[in-house]
C-alpha atoms as a PDB file:
ATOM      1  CA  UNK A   1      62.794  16.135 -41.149  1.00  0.00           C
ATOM      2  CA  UNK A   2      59.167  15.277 -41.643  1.00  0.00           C
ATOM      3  CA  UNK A   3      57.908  17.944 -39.470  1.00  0.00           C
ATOM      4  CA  UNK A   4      60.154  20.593 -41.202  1.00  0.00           C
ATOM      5  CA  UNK A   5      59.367  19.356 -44.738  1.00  0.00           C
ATOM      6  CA  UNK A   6      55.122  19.827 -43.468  1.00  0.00           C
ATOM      7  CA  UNK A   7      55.995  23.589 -41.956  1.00  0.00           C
ATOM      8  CA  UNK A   8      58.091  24.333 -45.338  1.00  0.00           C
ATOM      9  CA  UNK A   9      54.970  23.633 -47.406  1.00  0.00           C
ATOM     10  CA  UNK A  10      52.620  25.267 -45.055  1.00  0.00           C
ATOM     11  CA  UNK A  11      54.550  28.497 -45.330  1.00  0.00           C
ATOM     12  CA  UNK A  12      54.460  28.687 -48.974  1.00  0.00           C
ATOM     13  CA  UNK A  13      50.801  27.542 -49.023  1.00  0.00           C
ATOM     14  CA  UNK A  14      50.016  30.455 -46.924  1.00  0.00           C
ATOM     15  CA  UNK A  15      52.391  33.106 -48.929  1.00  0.00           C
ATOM     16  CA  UNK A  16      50.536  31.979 -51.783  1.00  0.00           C
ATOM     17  CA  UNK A  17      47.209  32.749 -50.304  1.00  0.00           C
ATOM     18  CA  UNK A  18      48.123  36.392 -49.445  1.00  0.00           C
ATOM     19  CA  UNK A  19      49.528  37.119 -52.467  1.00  0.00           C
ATOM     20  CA  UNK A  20      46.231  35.799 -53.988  1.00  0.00           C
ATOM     21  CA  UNK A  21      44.186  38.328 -51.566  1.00  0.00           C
ATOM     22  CA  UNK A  22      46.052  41.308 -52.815  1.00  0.00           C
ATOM     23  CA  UNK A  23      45.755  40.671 -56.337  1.00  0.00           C
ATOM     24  CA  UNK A  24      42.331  39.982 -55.860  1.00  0.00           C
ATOM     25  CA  UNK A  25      41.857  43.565 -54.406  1.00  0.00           C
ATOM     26  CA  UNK A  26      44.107  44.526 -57.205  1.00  0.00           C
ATOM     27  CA  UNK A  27      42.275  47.350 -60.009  1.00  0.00           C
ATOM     28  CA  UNK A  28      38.202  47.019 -60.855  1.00  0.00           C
ATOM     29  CA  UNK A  29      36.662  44.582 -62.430  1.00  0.00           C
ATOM     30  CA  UNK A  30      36.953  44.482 -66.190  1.00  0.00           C
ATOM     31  CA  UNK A  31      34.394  46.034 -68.401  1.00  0.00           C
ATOM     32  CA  UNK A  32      31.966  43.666 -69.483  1.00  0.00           C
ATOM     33  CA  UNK A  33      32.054  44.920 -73.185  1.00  0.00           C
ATOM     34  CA  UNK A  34      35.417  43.487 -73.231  1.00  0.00           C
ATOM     35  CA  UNK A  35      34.088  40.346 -72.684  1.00  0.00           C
ATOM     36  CA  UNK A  36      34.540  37.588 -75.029  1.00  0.00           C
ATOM     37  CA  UNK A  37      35.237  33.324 -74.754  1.00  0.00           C
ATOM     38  CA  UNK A  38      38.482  32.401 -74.527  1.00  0.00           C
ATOM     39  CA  UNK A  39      40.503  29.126 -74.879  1.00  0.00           C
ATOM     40  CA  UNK A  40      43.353  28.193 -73.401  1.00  0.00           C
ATOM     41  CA  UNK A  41      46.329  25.482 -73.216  1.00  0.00           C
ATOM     42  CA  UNK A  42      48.901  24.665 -70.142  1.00  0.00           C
ATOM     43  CA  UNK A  43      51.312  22.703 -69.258  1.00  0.00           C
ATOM     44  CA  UNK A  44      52.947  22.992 -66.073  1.00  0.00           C
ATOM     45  CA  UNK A  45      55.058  21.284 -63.256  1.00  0.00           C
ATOM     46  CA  UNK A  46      56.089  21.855 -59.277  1.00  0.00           C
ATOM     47  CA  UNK A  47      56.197  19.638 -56.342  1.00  0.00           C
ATOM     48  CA  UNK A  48      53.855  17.640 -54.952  1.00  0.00           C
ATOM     49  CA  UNK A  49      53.751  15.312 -51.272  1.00  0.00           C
ATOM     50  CA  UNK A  50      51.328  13.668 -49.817  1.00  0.00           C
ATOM     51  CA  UNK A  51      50.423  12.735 -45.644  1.00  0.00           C
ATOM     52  CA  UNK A  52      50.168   9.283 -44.439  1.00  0.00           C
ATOM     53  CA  UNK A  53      47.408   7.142 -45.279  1.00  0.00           C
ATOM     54  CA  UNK A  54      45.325   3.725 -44.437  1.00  0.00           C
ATOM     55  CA  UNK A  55      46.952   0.962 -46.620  1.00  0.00           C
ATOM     56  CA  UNK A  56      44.296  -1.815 -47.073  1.00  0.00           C
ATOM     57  CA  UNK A  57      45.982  -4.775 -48.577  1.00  0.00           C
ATOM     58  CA  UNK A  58      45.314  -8.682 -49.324  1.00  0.00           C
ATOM     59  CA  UNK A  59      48.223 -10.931 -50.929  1.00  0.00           C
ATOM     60  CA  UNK A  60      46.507 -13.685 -50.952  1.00  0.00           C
ATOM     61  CA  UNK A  61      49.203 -15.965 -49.411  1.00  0.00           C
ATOM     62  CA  UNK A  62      47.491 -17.000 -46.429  1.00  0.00           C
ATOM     63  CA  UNK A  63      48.160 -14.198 -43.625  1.00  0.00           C
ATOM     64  CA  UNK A  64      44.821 -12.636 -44.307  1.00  0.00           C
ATOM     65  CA  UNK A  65      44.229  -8.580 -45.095  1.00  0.00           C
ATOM     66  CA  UNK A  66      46.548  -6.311 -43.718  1.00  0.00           C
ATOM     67  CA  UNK A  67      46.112  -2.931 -42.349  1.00  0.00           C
ATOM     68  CA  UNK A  68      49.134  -0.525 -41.651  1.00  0.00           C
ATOM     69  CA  UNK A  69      49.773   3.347 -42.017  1.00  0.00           C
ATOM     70  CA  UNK A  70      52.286   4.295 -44.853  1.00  0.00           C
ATOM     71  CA  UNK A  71      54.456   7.230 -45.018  1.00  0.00           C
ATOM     72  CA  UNK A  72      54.408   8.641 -48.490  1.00  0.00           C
ATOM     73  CA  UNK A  73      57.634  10.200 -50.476  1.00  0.00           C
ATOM     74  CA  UNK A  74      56.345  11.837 -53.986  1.00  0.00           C
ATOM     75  CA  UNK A  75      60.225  12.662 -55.308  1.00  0.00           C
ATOM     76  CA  UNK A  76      58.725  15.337 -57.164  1.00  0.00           C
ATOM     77  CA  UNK A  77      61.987  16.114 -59.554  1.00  0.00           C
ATOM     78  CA  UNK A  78      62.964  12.376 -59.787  1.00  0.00           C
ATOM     79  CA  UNK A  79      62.136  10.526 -63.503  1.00  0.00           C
ATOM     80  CA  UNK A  80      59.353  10.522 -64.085  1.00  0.00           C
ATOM     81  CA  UNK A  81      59.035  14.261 -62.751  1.00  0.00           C
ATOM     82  CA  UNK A  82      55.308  15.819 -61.930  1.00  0.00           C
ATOM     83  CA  UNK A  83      54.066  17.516 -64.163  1.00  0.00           C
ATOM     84  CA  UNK A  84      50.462  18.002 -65.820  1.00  0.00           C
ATOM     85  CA  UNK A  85      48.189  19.734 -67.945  1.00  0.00           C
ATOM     86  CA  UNK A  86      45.273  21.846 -68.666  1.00  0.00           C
ATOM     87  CA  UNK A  87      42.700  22.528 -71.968  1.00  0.00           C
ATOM     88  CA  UNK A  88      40.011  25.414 -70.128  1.00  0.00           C
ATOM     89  CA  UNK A  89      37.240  27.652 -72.078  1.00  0.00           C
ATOM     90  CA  UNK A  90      36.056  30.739 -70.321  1.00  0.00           C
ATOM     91  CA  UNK A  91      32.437  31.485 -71.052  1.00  0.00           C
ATOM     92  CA  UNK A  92      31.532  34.655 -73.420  1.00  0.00           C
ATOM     93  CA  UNK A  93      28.227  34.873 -71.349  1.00  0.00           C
ATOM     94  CA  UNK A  94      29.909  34.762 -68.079  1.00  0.00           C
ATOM     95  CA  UNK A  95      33.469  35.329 -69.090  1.00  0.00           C
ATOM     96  CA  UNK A  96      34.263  35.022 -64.982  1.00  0.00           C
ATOM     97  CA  UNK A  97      33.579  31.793 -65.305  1.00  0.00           C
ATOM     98  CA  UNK A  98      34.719  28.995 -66.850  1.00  0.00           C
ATOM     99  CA  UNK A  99      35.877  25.068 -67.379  1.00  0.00           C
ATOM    100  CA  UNK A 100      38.662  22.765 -67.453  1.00  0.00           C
ATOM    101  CA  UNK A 101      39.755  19.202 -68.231  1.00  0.00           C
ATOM    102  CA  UNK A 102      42.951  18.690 -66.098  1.00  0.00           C
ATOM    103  CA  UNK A 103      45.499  16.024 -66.147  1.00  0.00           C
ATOM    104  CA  UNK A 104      48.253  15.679 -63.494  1.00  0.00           C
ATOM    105  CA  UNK A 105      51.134  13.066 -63.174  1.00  0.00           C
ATOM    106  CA  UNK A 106      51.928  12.547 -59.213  1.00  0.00           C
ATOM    107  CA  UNK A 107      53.712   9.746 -57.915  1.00  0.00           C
ATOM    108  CA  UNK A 108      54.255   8.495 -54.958  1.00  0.00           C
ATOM    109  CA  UNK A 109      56.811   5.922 -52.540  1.00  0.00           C
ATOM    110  CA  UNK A 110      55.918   4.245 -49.532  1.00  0.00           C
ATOM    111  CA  UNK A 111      58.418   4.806 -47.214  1.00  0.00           C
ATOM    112  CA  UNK A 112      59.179   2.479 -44.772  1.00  0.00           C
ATOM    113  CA  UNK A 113      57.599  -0.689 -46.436  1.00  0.00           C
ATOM    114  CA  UNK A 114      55.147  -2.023 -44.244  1.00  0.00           C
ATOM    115  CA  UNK A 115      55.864  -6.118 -43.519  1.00  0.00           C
ATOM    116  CA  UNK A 116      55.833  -8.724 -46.393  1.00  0.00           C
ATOM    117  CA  UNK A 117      56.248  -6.193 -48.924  1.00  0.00           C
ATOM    118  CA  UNK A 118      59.643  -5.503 -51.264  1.00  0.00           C
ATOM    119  CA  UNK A 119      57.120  -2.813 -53.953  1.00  0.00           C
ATOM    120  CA  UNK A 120      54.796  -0.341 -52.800  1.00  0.00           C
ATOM    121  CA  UNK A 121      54.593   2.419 -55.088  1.00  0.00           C
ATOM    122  CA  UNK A 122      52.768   4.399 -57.644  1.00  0.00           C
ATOM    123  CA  UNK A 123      55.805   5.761 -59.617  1.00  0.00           C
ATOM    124  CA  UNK A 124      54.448   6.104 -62.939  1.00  0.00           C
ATOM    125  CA  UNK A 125      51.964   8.379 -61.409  1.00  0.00           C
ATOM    126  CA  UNK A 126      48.336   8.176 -59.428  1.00  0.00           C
ATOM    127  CA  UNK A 127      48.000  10.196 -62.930  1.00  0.00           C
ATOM    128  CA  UNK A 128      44.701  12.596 -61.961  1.00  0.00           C
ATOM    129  CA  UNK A 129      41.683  13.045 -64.767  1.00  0.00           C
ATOM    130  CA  UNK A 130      39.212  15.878 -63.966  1.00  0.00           C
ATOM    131  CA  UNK A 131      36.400  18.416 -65.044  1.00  0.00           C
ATOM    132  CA  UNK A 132      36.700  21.523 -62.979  1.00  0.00           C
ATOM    133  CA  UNK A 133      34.501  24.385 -62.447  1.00  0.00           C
ATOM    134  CA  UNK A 134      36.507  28.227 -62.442  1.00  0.00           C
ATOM    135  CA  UNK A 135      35.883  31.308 -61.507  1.00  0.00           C
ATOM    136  CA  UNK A 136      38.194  34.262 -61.976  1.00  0.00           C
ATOM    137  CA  UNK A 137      38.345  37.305 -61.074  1.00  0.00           C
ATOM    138  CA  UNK A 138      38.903  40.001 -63.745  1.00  0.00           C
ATOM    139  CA  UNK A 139      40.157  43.332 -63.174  1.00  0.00           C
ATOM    140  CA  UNK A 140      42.407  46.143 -65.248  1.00  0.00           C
ATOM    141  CA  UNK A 141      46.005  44.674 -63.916  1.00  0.00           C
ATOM    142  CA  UNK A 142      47.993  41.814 -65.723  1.00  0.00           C
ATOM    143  CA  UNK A 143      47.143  39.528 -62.303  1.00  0.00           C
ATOM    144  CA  UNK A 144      44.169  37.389 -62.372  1.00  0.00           C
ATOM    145  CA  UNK A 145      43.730  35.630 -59.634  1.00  0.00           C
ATOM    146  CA  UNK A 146      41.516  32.367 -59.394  1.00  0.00           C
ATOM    147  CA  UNK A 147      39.852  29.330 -58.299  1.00  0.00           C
ATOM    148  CA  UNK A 148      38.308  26.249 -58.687  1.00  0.00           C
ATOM    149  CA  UNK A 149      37.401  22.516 -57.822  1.00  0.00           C
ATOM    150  CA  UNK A 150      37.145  19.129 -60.039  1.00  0.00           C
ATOM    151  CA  UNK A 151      35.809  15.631 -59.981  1.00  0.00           C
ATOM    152  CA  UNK A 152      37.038  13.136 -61.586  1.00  0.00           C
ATOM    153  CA  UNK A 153      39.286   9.509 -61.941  1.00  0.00           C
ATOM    154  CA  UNK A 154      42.555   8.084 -60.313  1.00  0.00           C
ATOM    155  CA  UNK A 155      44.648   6.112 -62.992  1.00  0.00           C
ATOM    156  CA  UNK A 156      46.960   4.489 -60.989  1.00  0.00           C
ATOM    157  CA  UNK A 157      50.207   3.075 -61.898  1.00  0.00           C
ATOM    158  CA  UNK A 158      50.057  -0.338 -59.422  1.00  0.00           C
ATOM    159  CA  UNK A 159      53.250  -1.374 -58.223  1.00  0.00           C
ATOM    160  CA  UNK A 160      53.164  -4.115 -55.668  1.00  0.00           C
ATOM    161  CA  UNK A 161      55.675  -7.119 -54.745  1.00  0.00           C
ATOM    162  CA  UNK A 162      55.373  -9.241 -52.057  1.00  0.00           C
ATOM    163  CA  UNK A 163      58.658  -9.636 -50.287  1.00  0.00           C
ATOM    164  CA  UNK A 164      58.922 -13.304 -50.826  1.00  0.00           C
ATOM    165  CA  UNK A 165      59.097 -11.996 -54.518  1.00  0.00           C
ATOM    166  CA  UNK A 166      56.262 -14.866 -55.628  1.00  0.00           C
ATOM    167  CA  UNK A 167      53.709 -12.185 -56.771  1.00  0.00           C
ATOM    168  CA  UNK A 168      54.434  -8.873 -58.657  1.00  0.00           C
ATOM    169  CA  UNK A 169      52.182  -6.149 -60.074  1.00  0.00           C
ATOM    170  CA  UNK A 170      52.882  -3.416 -62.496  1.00  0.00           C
ATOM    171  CA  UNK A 171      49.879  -1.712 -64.556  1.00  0.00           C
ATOM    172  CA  UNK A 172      47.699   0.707 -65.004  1.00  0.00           C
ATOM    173  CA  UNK A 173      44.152   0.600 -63.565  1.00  0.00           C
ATOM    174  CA  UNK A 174      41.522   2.441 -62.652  1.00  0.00           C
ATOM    175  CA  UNK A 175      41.569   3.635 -58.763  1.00  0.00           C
ATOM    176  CA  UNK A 176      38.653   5.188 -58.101  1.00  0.00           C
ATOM    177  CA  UNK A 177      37.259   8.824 -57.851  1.00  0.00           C
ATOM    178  CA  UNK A 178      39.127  11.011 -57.224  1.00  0.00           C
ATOM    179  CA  UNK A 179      38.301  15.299 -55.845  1.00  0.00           C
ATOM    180  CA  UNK A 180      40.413  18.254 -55.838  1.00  0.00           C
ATOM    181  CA  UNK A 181      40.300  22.028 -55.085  1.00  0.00           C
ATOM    182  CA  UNK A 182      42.761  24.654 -56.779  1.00  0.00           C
ATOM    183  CA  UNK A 183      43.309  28.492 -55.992  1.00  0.00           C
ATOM    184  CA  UNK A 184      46.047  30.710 -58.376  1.00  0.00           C
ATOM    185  CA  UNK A 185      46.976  33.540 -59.942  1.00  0.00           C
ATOM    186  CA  UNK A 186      48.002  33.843 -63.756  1.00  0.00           C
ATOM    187  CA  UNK A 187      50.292  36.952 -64.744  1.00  0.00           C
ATOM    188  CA  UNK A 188      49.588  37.674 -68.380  1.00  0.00           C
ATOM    189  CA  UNK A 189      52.965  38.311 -70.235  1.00  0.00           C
ATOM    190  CA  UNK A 190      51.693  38.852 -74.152  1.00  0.00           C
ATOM    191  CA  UNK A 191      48.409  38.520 -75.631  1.00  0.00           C
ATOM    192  CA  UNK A 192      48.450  35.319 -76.111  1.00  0.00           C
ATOM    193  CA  UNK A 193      51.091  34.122 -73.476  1.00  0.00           C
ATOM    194  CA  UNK A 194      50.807  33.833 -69.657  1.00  0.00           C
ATOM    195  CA  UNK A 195      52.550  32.678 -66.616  1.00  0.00           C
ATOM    196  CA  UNK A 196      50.651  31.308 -63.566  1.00  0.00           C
ATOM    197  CA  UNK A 197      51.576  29.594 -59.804  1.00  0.00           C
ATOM    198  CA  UNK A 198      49.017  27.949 -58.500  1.00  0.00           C
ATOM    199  CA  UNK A 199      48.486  25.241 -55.376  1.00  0.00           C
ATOM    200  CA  UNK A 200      46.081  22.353 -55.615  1.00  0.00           C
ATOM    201  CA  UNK A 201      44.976  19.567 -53.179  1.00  0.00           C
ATOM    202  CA  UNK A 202      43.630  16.436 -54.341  1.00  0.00           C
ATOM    203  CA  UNK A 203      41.932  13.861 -52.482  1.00  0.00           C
ATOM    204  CA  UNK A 204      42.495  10.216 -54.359  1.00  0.00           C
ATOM    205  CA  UNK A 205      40.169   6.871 -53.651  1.00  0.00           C
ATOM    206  CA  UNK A 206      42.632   3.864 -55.042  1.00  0.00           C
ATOM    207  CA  UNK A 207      41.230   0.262 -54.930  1.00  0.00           C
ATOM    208  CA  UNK A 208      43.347  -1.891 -57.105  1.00  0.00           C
ATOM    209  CA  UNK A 209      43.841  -5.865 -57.920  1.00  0.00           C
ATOM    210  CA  UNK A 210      46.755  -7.629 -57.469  1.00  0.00           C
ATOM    211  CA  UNK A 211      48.057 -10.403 -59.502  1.00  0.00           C
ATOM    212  CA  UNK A 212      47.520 -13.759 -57.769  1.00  0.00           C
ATOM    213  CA  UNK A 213      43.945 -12.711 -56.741  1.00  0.00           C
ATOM    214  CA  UNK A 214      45.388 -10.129 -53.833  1.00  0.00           C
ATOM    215  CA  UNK A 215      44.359  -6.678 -53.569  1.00  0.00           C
ATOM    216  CA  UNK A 216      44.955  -2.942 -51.837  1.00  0.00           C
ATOM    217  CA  UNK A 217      43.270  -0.020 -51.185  1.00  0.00           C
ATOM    218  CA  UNK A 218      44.322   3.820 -49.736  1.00  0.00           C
ATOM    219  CA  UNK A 219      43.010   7.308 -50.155  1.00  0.00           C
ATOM    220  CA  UNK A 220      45.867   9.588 -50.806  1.00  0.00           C
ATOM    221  CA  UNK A 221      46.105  12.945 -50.792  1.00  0.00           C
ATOM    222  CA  UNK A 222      48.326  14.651 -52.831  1.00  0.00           C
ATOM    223  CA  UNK A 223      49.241  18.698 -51.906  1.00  0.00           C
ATOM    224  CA  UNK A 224      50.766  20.525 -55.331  1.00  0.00           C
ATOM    225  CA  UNK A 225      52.428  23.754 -55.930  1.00  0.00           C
ATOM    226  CA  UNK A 226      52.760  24.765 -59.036  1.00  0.00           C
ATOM    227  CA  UNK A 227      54.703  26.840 -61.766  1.00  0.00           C
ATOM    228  CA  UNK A 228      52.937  26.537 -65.145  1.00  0.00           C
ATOM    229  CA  UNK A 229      52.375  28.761 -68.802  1.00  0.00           C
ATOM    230  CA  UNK A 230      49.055  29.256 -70.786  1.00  0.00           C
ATOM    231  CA  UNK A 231      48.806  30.073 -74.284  1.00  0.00           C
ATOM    232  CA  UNK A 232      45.422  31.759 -75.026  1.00  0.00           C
ATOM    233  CA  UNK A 233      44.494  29.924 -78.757  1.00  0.00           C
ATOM    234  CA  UNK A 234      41.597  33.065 -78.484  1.00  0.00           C
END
């Protein structure tokens, strides 16, 4: 199911690519007197998953740190859903290029539990803040295609029981850094409104406390495909 669920993803990942070549050979580029700044708003949602990672943990109960490979379910459409978004300004200079503060919700499930845990989960979201750097592609069509990549911080939702159920932990904290890289197109629909699909792939450092002095630690990565709309404020 696994390996079906990985050549799924892949498949899309790679129709979304070629669809992103042709529109970027799509018209000529767009004449530079038209060029002005622009700022825009979305909000948008999809499906994310993420691979197995490296589980560091400590719970401080005696059997010492722990080190086990977790499988990883993100239950996309499940409450609380993914879903993020995006403020961006395109430069009047350089109207090709511009920048974005991105938020995205992902969550994810260990799945199995490794030993001596009941929780281990991030379900109100690894919750993603980032700058990003774009550049777009302008031409005469209503397809833009475009790219980028972002820096930023992991907020994680922690939740972690031990499965003795004499330790529990549920809060927010922060994780660590946290990378990602981005590549879309956005189909303009009105002067003001757009549609866009876009995938992103995020690489997340998490390094958490526990309550009762324990801790854990993973790197997740978190693969996105999205379905979002922009409204262009100017």
């Amino acid at each position: 199911m696994e390996s079906q669920l990985r050549l799924r993803l892949s498949d899309r990942f790679s129709a979304l690519g070629i669809v992103f070549i042709i529109a970027l050979g799509a018209g000529g580029p767009l004449s530079v007197e038209n060029a002005k700044a622009e700022a825009t708003f979305s909000i948008y949602g999809g499906h994310n998953s993420s691979p197995h990672s490296k589980v560091k943990y400590d719970l401080n109960l005696g059997a010492g740190p722990q080190d086990v490979t977790v499988g990883w379910d993100g239950k996309s459409f499940e409450m609380p859903p993914y879903y993020g978004v995006r403020g961006t300004w395109w430069l009047e200079s350089n109207p090709q290029f511009g920048f974005a503060i991105d938020f995205s919700h992902a969550k994810v499930y260990a799945d199995p539990l490794p030993a001596g845990l009941s929780i281990l989960e991030f379900t109100d979201g690894i919750n993603l803040l980032t700058a990003n750097a774009l550049y777009r592609y302008q031409n005469t069509t209503r397809f833009t295609p475009y790219g980028g990549i972002g820096v930023g911080v992991s907020i994680p939702s922690v939740e972690v029981a031990n499965a003795a159920a004499t330790s529990k932990t549920k809060n927010f904290q922060l994780g660590g850094v946290a990378v990602q890289g981005l590549i879309g197109i956005d189909a303009r629909i009105s002067d003001n409104w757009s549609l866009f699909g876009e995938i992103k792939s995020s690489y997340t450092m998490i390094d958490a406390d526990l309550n009762g002095g324990g801790s854990i630690s993973t790197n997740i990565i978190s693969n996105q495909i999205i379905i979002g709309v922009t409204y262009k404020f100017f």
